[in-house]
PDB file of N, CA and C in Angstrom:
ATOM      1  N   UNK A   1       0.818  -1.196   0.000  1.00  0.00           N
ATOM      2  CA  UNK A   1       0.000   0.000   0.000  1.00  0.00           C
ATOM      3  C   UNK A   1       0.860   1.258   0.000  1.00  0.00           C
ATOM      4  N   UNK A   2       1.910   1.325   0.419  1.00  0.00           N
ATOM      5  CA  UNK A   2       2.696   2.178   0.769  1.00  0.00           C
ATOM      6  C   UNK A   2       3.395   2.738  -0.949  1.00  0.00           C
ATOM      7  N   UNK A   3       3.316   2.093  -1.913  1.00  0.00           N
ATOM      8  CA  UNK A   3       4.347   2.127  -2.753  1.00  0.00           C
ATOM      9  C   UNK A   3       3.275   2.956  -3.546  1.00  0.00           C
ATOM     10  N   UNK A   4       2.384   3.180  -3.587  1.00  0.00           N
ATOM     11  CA  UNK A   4       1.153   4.049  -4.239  1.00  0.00           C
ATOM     12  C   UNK A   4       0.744   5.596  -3.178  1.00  0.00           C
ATOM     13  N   UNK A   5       1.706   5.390  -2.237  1.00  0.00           N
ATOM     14  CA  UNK A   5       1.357   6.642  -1.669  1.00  0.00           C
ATOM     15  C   UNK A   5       2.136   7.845  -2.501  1.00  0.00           C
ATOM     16  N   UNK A   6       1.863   9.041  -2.280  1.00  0.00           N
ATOM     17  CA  UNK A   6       2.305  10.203  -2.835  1.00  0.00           C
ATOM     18  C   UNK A   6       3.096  10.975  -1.493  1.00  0.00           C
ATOM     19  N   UNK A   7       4.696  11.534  -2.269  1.00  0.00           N
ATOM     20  CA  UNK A   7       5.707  11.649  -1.186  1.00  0.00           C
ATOM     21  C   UNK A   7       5.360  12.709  -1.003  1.00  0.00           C
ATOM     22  N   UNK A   8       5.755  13.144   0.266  1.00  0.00           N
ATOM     23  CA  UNK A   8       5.625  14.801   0.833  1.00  0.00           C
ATOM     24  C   UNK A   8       6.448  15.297   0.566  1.00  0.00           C
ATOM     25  N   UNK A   9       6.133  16.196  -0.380  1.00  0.00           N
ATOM     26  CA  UNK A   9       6.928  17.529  -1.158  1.00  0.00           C
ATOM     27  C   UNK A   9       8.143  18.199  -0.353  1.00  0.00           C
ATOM     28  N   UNK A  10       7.248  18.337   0.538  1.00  0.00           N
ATOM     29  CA  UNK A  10       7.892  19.787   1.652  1.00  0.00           C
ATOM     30  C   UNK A  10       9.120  18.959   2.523  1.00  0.00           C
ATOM     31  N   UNK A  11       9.374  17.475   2.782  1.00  0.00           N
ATOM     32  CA  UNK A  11      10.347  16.552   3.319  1.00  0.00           C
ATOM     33  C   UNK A  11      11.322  16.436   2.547  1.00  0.00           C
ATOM     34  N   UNK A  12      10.572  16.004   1.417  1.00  0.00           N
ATOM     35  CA  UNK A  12      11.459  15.659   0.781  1.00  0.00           C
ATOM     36  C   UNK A  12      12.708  17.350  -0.337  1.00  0.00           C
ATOM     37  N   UNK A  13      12.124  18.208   0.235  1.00  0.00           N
ATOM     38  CA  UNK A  13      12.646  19.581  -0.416  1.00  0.00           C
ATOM     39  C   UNK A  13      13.530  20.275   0.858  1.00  0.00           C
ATOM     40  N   UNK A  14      12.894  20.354   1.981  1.00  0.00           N
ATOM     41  CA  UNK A  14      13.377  20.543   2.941  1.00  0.00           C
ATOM     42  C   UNK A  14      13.745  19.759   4.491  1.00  0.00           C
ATOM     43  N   UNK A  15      13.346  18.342   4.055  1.00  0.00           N
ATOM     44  CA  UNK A  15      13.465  17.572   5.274  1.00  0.00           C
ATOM     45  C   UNK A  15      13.086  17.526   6.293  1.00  0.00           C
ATOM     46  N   UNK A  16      11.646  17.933   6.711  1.00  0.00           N
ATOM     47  CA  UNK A  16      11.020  17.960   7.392  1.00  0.00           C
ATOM     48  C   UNK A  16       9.159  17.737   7.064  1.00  0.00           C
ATOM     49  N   UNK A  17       8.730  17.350   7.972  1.00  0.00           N
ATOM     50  CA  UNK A  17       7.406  16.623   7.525  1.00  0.00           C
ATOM     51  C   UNK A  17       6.510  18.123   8.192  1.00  0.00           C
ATOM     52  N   UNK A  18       5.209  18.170   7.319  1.00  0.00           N
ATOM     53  CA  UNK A  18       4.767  18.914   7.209  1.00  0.00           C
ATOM     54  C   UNK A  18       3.412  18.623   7.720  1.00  0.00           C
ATOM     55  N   UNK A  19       2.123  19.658   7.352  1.00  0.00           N
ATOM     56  CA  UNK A  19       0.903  19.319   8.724  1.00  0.00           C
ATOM     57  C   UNK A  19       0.441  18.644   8.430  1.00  0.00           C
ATOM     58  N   UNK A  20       0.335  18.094   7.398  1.00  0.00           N
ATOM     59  CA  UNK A  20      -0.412  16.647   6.804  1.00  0.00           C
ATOM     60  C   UNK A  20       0.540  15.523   6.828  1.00  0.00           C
ATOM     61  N   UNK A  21       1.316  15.041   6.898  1.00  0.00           N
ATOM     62  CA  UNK A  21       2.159  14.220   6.633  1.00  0.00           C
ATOM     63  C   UNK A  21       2.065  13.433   7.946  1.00  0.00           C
ATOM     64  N   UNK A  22       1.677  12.145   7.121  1.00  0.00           N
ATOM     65  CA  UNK A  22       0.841  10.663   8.362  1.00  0.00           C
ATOM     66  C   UNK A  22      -0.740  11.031   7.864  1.00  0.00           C
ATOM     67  N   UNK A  23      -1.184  11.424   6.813  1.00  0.00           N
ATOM     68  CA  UNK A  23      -2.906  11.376   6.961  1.00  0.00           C
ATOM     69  C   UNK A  23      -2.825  10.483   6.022  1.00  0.00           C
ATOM     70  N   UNK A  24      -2.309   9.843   4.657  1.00  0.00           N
ATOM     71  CA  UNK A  24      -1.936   9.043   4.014  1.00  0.00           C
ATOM     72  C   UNK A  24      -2.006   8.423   5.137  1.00  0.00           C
ATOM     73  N   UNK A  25      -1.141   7.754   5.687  1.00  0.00           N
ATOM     74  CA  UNK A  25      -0.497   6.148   6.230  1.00  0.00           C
ATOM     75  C   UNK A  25      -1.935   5.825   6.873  1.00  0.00           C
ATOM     76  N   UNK A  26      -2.235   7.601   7.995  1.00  0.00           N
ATOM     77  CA  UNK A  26      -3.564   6.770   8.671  1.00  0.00           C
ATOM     78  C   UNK A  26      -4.366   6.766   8.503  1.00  0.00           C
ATOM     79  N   UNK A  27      -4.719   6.714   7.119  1.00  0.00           N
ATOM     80  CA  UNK A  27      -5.960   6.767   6.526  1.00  0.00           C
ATOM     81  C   UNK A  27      -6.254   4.916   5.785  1.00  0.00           C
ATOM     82  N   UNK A  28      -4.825   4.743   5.525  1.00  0.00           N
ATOM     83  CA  UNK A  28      -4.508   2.922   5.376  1.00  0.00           C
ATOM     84  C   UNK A  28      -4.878   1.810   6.300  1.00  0.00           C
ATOM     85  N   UNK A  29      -4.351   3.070   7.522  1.00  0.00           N
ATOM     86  CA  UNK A  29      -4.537   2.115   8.469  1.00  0.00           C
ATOM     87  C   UNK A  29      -5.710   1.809   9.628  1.00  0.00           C
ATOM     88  N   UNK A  30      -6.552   3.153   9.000  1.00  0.00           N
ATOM     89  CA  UNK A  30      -8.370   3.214   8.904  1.00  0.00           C
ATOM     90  C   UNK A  30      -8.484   2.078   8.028  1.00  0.00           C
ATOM     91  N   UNK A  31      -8.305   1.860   6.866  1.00  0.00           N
ATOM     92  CA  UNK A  31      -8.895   0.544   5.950  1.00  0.00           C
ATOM     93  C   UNK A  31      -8.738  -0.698   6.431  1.00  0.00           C
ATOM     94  N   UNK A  32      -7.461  -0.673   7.120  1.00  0.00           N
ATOM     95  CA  UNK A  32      -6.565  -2.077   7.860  1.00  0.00           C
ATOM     96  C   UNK A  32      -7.628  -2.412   8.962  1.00  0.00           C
ATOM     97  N   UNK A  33      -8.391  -1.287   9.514  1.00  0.00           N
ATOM     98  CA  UNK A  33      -9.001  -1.742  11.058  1.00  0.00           C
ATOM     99  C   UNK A  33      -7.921  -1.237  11.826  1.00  0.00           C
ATOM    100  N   UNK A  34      -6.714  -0.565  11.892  1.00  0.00           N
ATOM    101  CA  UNK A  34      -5.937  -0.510  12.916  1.00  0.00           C
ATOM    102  C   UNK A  34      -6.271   1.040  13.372  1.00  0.00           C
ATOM    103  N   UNK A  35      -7.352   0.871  13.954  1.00  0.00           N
ATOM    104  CA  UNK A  35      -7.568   2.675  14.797  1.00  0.00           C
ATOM    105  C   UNK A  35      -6.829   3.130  15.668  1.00  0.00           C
ATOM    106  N   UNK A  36      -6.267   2.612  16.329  1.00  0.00           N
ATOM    107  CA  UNK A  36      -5.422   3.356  17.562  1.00  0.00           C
ATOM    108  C   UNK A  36      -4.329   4.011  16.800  1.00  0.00           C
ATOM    109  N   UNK A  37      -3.786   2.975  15.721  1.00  0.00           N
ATOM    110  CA  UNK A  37      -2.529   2.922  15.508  1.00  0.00           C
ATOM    111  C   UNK A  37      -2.871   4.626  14.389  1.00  0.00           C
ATOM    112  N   UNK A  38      -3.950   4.965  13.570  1.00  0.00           N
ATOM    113  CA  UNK A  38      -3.887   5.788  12.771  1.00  0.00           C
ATOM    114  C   UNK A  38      -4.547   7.220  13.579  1.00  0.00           C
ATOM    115  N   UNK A  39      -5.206   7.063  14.930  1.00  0.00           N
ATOM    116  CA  UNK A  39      -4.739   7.872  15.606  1.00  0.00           C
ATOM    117  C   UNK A  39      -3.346   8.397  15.715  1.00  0.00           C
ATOM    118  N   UNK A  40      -2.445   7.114  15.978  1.00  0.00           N
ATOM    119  CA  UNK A  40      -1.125   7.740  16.497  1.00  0.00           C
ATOM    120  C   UNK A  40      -0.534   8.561  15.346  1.00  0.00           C
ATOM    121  N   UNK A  41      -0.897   8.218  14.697  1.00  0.00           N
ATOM    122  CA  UNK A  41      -0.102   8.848  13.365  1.00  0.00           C
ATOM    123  C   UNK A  41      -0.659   9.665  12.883  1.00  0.00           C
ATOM    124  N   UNK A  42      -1.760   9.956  13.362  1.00  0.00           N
ATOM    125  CA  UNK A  42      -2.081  11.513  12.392  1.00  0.00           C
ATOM    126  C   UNK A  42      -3.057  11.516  13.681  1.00  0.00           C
ATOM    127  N   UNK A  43      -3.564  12.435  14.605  1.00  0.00           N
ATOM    128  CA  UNK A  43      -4.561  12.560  15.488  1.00  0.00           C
ATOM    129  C   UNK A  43      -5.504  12.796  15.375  1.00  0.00           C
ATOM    130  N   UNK A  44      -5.609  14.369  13.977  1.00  0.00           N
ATOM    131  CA  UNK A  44      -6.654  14.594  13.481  1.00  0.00           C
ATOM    132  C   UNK A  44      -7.531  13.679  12.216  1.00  0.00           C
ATOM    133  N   UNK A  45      -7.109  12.640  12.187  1.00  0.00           N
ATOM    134  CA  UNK A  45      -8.139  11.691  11.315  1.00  0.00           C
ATOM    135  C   UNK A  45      -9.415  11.435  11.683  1.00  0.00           C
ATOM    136  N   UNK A  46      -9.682  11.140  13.228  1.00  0.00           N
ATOM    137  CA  UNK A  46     -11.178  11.540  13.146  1.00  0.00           C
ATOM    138  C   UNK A  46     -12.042  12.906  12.844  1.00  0.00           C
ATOM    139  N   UNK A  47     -11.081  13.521  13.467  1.00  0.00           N
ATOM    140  CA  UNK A  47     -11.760  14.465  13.009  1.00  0.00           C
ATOM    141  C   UNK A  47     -12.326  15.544  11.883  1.00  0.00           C
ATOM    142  N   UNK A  48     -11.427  14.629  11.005  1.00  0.00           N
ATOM    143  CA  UNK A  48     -11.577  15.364   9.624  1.00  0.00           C
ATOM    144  C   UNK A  48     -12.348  14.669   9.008  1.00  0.00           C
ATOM    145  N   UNK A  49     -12.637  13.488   9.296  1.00  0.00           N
ATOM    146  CA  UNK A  49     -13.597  12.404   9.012  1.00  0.00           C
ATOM    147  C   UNK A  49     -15.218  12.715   9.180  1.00  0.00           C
ATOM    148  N   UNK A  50     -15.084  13.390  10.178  1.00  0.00           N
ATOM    149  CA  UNK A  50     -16.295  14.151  10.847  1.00  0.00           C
ATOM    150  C   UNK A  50     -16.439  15.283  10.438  1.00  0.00           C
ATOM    151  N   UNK A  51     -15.395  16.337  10.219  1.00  0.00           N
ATOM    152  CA  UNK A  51     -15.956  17.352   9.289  1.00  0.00           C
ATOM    153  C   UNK A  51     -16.180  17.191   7.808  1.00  0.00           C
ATOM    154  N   UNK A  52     -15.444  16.087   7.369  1.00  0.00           N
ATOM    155  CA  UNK A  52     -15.848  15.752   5.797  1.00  0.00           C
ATOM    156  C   UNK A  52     -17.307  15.509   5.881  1.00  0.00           C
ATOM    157  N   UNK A  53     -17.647  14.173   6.745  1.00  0.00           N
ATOM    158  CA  UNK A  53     -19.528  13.838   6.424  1.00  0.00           C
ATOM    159  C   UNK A  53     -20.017  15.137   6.656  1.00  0.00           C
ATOM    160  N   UNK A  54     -19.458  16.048   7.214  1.00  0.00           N
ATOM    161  CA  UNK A  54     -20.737  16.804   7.500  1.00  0.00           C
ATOM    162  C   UNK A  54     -20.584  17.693   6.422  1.00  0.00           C
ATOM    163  N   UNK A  55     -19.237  18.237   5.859  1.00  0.00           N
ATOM    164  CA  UNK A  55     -20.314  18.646   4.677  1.00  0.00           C
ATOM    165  C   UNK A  55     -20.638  18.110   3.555  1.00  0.00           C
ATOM    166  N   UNK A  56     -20.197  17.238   3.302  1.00  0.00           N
ATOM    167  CA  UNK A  56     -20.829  16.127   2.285  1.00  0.00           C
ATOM    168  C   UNK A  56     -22.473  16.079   2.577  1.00  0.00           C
ATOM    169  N   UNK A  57     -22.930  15.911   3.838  1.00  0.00           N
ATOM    170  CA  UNK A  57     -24.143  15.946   4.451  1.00  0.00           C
ATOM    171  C   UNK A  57     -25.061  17.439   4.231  1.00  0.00           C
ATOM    172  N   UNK A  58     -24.126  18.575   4.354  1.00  0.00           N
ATOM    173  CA  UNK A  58     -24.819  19.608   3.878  1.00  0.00           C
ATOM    174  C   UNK A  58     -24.947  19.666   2.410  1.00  0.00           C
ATOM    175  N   UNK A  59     -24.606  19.208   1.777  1.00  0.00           N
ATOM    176  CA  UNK A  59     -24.786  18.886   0.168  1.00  0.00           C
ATOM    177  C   UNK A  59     -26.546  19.050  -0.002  1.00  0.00           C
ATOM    178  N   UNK A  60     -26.865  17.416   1.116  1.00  0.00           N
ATOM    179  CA  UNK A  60     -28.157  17.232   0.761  1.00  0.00           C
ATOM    180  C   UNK A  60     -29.295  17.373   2.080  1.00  0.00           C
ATOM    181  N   UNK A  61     -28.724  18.179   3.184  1.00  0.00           N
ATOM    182  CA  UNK A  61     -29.195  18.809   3.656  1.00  0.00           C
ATOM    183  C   UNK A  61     -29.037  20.016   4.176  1.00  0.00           C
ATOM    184  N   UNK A  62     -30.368  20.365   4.803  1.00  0.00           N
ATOM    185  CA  UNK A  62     -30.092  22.174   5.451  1.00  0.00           C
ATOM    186  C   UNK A  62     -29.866  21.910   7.229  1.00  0.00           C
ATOM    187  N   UNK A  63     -29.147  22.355   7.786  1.00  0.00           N
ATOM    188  CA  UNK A  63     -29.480  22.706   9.250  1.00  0.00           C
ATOM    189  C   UNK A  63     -29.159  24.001  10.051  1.00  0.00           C
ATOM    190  N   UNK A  64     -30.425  23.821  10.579  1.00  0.00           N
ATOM    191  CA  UNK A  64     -30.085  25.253  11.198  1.00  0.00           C
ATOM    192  C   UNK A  64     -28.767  26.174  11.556  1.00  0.00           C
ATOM    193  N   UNK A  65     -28.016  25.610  12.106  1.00  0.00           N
ATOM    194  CA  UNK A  65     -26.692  25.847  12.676  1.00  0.00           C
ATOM    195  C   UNK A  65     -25.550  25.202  11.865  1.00  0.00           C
ATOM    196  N   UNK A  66     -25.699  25.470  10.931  1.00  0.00           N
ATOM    197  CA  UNK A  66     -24.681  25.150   9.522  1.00  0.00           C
ATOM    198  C   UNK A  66     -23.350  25.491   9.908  1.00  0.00           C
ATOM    199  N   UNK A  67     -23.432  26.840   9.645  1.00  0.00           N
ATOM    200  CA  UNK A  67     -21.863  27.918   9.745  1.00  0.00           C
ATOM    201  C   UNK A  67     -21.102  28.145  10.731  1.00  0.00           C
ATOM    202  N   UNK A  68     -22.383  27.885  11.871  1.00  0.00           N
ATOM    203  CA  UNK A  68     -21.032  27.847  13.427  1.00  0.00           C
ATOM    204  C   UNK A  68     -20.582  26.119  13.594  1.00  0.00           C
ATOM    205  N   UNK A  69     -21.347  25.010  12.899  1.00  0.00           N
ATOM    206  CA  UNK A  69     -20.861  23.814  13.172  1.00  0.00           C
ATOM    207  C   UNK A  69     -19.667  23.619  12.175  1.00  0.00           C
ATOM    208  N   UNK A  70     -19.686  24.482  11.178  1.00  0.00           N
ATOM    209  CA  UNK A  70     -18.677  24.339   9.948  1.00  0.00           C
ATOM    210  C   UNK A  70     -17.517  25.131  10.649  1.00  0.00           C
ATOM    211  N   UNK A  71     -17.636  26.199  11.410  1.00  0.00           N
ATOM    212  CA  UNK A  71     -16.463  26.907  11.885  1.00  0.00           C
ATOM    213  C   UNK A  71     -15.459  25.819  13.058  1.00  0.00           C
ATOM    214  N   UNK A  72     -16.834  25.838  13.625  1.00  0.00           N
ATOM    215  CA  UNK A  72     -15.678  25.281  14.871  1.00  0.00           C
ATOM    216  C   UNK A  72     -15.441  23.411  14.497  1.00  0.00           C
ATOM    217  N   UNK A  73     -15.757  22.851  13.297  1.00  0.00           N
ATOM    218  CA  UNK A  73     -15.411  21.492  13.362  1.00  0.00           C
ATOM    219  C   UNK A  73     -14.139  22.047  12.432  1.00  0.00           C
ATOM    220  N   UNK A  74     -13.975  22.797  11.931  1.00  0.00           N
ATOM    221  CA  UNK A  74     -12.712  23.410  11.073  1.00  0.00           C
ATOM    222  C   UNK A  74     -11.774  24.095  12.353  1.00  0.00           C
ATOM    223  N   UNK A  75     -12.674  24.584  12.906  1.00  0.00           N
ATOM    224  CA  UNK A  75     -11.409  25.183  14.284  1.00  0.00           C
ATOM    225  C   UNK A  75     -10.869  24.160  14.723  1.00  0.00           C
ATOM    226  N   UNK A  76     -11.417  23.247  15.619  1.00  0.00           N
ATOM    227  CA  UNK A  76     -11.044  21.599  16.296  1.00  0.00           C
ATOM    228  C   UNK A  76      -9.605  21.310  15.257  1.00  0.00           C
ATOM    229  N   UNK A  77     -10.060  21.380  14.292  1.00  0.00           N
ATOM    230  CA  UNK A  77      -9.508  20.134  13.652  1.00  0.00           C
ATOM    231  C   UNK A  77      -7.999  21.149  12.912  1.00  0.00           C
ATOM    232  N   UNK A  78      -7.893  22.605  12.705  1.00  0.00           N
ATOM    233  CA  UNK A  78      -6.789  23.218  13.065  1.00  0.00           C
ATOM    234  C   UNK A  78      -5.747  23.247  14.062  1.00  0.00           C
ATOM    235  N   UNK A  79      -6.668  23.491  15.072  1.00  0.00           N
ATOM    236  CA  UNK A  79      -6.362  22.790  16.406  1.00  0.00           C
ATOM    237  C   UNK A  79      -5.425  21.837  16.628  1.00  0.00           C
ATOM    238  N   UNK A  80      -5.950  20.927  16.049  1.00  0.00           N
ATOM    239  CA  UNK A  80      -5.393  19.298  16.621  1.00  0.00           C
ATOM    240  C   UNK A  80      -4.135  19.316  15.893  1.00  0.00           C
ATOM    241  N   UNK A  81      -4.377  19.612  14.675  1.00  0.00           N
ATOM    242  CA  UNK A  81      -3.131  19.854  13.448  1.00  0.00           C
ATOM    243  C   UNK A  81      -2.548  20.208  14.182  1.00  0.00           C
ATOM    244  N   UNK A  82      -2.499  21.681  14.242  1.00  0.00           N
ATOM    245  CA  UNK A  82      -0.971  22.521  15.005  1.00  0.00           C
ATOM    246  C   UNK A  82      -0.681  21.735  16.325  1.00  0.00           C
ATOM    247  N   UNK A  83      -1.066  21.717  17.261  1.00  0.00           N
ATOM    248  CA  UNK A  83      -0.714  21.069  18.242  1.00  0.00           C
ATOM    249  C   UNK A  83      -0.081  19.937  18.132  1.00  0.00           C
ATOM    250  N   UNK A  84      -0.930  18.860  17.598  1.00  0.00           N
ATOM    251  CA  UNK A  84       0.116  17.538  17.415  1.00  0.00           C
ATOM    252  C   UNK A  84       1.481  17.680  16.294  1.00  0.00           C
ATOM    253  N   UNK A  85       1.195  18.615  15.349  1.00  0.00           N
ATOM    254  CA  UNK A  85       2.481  18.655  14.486  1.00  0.00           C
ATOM    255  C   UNK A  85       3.192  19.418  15.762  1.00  0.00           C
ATOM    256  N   UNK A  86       3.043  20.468  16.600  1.00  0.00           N
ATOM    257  CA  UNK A  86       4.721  20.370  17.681  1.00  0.00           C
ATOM    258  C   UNK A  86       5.322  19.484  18.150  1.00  0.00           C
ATOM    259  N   UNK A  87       4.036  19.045  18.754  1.00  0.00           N
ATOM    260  CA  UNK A  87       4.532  17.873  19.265  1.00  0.00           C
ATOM    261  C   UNK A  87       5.454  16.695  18.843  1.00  0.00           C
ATOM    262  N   UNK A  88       4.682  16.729  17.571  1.00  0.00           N
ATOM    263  CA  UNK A  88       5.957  15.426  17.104  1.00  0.00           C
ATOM    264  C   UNK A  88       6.912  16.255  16.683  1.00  0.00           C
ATOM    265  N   UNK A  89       6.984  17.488  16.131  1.00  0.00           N
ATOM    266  CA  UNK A  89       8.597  18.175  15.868  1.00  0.00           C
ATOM    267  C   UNK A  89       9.023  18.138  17.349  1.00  0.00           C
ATOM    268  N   UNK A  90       8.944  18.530  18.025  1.00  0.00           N
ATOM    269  CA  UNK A  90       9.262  18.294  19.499  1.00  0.00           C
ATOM    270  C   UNK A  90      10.353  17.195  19.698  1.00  0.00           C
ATOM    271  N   UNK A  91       9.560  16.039  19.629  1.00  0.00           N
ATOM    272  CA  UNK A  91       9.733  14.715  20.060  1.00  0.00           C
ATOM    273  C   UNK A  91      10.808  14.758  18.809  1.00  0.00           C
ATOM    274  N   UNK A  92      10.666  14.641  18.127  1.00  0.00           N
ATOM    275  CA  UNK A  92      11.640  14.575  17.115  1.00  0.00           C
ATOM    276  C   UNK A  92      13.130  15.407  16.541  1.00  0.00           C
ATOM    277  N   UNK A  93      13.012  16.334  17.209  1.00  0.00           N
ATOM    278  CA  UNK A  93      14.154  17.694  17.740  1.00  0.00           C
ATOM    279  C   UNK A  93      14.754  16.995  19.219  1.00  0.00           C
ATOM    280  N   UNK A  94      14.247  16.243  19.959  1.00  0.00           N
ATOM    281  CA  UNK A  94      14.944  16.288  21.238  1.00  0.00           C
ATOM    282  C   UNK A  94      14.857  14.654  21.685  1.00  0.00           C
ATOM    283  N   UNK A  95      15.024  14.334  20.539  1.00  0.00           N
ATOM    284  CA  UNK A  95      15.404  12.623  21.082  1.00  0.00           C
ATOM    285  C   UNK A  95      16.791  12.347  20.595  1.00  0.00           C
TER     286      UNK A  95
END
């Protein structure tokens, strides 16, 4: 599965992994059944999972509270990005 993935630009130009980089692997390893493990590797996979249905879901429906559920499932999930990408630069600067 791995040999069909698409390399990260920004690593491979400057050597360092960028805010997406692990949503590939854990998105594989969503297909595999291995959830914990594609948590570990990308954190925000559920949650982008959850803001995708939903607007896929606003496609073919209306709800009241559209634009503040669209803001803040886009905030969350900024969120999680920045945070866990320190973290692993972190971890990865000081091991």
């Amino acid at each position: 599965m791995e040999e069909y993935m698409l390399p990260c630009l920004n690593k491979q130009l400057f050597g360092i992994d960028c805010l997406g980089c692990g949503m590939q692997r854990a998105t594989a390893l969503l297909f595999k059944g291995e959830f914990i493990l594609a948590f570990k590797m990308y954190p925000a996979i559920y949650t982008l999972i959850l803001l995708v249905a939903f607007l896929i879901s606003t496609l073919f429906f209306k709800f009241k509270y559209e634009k503040p559920i669209k803001f803040f499932l886009i905030g969350i999930n900024i969120i999680i990005i920045i945070v866990s990408y320190f973290i692993k630069m972190n971890t990865i600067f000081h091991s």
